[in-house]
Protein backbone atom coordinates (compact mmCIF):
# COMPACT_ATOMS: atom_id res chain seq x y z
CA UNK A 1 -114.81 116.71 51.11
CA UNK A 2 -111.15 116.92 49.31
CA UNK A 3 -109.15 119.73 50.12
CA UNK A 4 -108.20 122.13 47.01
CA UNK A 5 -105.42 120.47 44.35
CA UNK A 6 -103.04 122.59 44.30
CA UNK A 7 -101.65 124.49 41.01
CA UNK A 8 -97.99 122.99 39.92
CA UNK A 9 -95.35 125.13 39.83
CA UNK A 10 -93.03 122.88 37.71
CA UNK A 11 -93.30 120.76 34.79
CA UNK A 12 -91.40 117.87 33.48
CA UNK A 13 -92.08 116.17 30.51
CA UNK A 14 -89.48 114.67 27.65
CA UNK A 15 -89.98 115.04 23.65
CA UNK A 16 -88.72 115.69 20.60
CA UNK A 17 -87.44 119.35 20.39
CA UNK A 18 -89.07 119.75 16.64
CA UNK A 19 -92.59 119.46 18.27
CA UNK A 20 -92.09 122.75 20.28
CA UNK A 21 -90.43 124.32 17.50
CA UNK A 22 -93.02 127.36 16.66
CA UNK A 23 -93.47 129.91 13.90
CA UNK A 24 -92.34 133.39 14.93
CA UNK A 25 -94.86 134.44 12.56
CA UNK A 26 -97.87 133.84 15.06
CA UNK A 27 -96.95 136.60 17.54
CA UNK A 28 -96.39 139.43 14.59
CA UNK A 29 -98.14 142.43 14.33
CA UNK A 30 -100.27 142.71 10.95
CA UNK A 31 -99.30 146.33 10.80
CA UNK A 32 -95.85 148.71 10.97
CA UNK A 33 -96.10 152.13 11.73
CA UNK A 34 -93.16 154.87 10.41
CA UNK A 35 -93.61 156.92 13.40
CA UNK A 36 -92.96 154.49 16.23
CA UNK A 37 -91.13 151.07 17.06
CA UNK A 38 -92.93 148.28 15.72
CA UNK A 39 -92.26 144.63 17.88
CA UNK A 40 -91.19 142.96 14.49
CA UNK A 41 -88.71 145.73 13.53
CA UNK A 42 -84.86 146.31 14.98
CA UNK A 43 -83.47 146.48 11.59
CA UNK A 44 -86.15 144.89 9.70
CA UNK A 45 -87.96 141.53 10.22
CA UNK A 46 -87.48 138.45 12.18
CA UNK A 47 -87.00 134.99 10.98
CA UNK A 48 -89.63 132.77 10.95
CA UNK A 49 -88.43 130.23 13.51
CA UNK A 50 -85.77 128.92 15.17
CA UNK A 51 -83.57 125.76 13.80
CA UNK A 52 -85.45 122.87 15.45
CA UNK A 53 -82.51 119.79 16.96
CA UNK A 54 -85.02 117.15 16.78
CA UNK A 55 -82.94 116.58 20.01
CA UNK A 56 -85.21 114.23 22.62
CA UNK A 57 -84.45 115.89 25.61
CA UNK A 58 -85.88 115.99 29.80
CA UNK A 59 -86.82 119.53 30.56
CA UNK A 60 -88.59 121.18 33.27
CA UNK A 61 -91.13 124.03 32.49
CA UNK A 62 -92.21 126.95 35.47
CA UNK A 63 -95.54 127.13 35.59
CA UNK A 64 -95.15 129.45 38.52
CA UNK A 65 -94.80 133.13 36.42
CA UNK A 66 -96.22 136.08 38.23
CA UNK A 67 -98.05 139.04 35.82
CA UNK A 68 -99.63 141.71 36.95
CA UNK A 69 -102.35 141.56 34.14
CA UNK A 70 -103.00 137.66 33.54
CA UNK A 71 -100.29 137.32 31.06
CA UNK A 72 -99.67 133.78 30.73
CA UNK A 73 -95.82 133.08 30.35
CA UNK A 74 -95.64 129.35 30.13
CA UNK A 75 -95.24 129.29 26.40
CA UNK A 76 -92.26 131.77 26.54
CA UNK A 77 -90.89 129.32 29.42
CA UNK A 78 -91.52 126.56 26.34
CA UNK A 79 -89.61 128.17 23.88
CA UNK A 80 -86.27 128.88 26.44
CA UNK A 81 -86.16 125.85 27.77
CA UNK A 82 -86.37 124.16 24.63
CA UNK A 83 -84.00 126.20 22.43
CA UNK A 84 -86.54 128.19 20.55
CA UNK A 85 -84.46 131.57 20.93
CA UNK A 86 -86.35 133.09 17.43
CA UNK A 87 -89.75 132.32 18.71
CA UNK A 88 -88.84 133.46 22.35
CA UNK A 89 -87.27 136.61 21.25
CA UNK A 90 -90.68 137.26 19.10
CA UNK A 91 -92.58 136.32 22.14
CA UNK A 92 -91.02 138.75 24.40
CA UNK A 93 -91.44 142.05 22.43
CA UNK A 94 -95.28 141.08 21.87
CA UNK A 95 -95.54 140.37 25.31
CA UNK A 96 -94.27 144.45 25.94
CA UNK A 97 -96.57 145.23 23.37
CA UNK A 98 -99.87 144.00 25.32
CA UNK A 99 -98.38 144.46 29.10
CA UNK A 100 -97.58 148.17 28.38
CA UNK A 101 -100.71 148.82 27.55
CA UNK A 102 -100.30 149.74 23.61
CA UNK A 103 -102.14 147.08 22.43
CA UNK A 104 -105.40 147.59 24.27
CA UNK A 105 -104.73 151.19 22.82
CA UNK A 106 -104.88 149.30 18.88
CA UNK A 107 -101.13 149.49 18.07
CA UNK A 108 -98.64 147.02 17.23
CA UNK A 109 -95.57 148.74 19.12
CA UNK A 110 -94.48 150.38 22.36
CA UNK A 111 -93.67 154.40 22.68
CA UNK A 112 -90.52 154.64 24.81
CA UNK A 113 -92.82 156.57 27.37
CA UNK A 114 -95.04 153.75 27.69
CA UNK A 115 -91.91 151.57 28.87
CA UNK A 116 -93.34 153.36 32.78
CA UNK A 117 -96.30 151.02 32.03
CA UNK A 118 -95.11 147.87 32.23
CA UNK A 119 -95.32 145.99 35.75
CA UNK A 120 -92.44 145.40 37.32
CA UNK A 121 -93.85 141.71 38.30
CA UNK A 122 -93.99 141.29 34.60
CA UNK A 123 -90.53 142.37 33.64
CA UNK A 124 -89.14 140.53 36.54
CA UNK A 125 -90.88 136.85 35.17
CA UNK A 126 -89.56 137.40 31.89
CA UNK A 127 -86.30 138.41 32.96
CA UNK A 128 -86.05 135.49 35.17
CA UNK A 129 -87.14 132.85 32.13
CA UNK A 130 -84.27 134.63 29.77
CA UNK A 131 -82.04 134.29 32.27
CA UNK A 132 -82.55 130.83 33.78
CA UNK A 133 -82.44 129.46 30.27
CA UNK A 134 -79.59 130.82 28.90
CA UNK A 135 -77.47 130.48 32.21
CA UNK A 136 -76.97 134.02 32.71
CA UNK A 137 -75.94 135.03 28.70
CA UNK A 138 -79.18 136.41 28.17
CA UNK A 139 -81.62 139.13 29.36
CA UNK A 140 -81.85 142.79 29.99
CA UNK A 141 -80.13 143.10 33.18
CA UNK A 142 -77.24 141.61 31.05
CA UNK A 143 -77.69 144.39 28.56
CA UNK A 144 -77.86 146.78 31.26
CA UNK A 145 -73.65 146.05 32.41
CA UNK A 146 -73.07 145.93 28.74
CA UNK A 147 -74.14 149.32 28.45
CA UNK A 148 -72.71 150.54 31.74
CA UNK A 149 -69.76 149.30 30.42
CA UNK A 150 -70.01 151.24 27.05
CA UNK A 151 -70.40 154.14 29.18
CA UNK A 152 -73.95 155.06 27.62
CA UNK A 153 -72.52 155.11 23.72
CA UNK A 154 -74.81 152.80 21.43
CA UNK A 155 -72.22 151.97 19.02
CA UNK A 156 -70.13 150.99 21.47
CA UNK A 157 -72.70 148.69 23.36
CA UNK A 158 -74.22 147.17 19.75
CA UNK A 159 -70.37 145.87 19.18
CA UNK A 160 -70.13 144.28 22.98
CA UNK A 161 -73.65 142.61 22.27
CA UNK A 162 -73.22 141.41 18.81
CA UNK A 163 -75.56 143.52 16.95
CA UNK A 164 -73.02 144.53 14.33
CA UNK A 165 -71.31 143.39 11.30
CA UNK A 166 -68.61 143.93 9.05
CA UNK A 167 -69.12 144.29 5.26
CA UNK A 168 -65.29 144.33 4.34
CA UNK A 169 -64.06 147.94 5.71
CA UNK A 170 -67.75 149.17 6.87
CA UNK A 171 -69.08 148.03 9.78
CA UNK A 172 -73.46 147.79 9.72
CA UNK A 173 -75.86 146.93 11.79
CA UNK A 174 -77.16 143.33 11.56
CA UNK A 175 -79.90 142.69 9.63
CA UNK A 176 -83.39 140.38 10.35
CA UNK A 177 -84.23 140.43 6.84
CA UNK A 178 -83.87 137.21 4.59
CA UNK A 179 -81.06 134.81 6.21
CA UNK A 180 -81.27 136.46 9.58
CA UNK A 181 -77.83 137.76 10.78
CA UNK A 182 -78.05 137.22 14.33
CA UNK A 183 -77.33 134.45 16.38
CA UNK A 184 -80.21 132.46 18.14
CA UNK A 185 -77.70 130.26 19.83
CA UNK A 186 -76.86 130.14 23.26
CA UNK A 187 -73.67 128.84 22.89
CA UNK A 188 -72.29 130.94 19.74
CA UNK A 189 -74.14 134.56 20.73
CA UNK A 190 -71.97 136.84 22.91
CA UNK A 191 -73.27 138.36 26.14
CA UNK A 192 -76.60 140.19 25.94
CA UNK A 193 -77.16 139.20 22.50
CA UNK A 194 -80.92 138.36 23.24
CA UNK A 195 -83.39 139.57 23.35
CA UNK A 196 -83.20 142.15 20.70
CA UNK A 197 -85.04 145.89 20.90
CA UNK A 198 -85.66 147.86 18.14
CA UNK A 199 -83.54 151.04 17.66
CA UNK A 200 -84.44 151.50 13.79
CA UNK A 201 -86.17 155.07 15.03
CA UNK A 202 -83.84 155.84 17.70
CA UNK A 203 -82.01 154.33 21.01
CA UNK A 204 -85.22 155.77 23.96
CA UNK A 205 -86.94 152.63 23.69
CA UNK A 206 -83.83 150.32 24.38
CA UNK A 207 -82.75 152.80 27.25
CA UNK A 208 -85.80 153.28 28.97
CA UNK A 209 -85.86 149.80 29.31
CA UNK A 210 -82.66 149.41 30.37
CA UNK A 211 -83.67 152.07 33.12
CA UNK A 212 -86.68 150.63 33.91
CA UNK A 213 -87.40 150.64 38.29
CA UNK A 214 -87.42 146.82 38.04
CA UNK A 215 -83.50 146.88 37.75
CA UNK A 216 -82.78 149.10 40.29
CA UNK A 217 -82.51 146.72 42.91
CA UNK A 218 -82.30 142.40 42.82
CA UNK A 219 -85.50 141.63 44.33
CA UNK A 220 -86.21 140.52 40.58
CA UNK A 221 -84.17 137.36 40.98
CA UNK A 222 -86.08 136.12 43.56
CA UNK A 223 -88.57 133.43 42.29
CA UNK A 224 -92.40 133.23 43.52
């Protein structure tokens, strides 16, 4: 007999960057609710997708990407790796949305006190893709000094991340609506730009996730 095959934990294929280019659109929720954080709400809705390159490029994707509950992160890997920061970004807060448990509850977005819920094996794979892919610009542990270094103050932290705008003398919030007005660019987003969290209902979700037991020591860098 032939002993087992074993399951790749890497892989490397080259194509054009417009094939992997998917619709945000796939991974929202069909329904909002005014009491809670939605996934497709920070300050209202996300683009569809991504600007594809059309860029033929070599890329490696993990296959490797430990979940407690099955989740299967390869596509998120995908969409990093390739450039697909809208889709990603979309990816990631649906991925909360079933790993915390809401979902299998019939909502479309994550109570702050269900942040407890998610696995720390979880949060540690996507935190790993974000920041592999981004060399280190992107992810929550990024977000996390950001805030530390806002000293807890929101305002403060949405400036040092990019989340706001100025219209003339008043400085807003950046909007999702229409022409979105953030910045799905490695390159051109600042520090912790991605991904985003909602805070249209309040700042608990964003800081309980910023506090989350994962983060509390580095044993989430290490890779499986």
């Amino acid at each position: 007999s032939f002993p087992p095959r074993k399951k790749p934990t890497m892989v490397r294929f080259t194509l054009p960057l417009f094939l992997l280019a998917g619709s945000a659109t796939a991974f929202a929720p069909a329904t909002h609710n005014k009491f809670a954080v939605s996934s497709s709400t920070l300050f209202d809705a996300p683009p569809a997708t991504s600007e594809p390159t059309g860029t033929v490029v070599d890329i490696e994707i993990p296959t490797k990407l430990p979940s407690a509950v099955g989740k299967d992160y390869v596509p998120l890997a995908t969409m990093l790796a390739t450039g697909q920061l809208a889709e990603a970004d979309q990816f990631t807060r649906d991925a909360l949305i079933e790993i915390s448990g809401a979902k299998a509850k019939g909502r479309s977005f994550v109570y702050w006190t269900e942040v407890k819920n998610i696995p720390n094996e979880d949060l540690a794979t996507i935190e790993r893709l974000w920041n592999k892919f981004s060399g280190g610009k992107f992810g929550y542990t990024v977000q996390k000094k950001k805030w530390r270094q806002s000293k807890g103050d929101f305002e403060a932290f949405c400036r040092k991340i990019g989340w706001t705008t100025q219209d003339g003398e008043v400085e807003r919030k950046k909007r999702w609506f229409g022409a979105s007005e953030f910045i799905y660019d490695v390159k051109k987003a600042p520090e912790g730009h991605l991904p985003l969290t909602s805070a249209l209902r309040g700042t608990p979700l964003i800081k309980n996730l910023l506090n989350h037991p994962v983060w509390e020591n580095d044993d989430w860098k290490k890779e499986p």
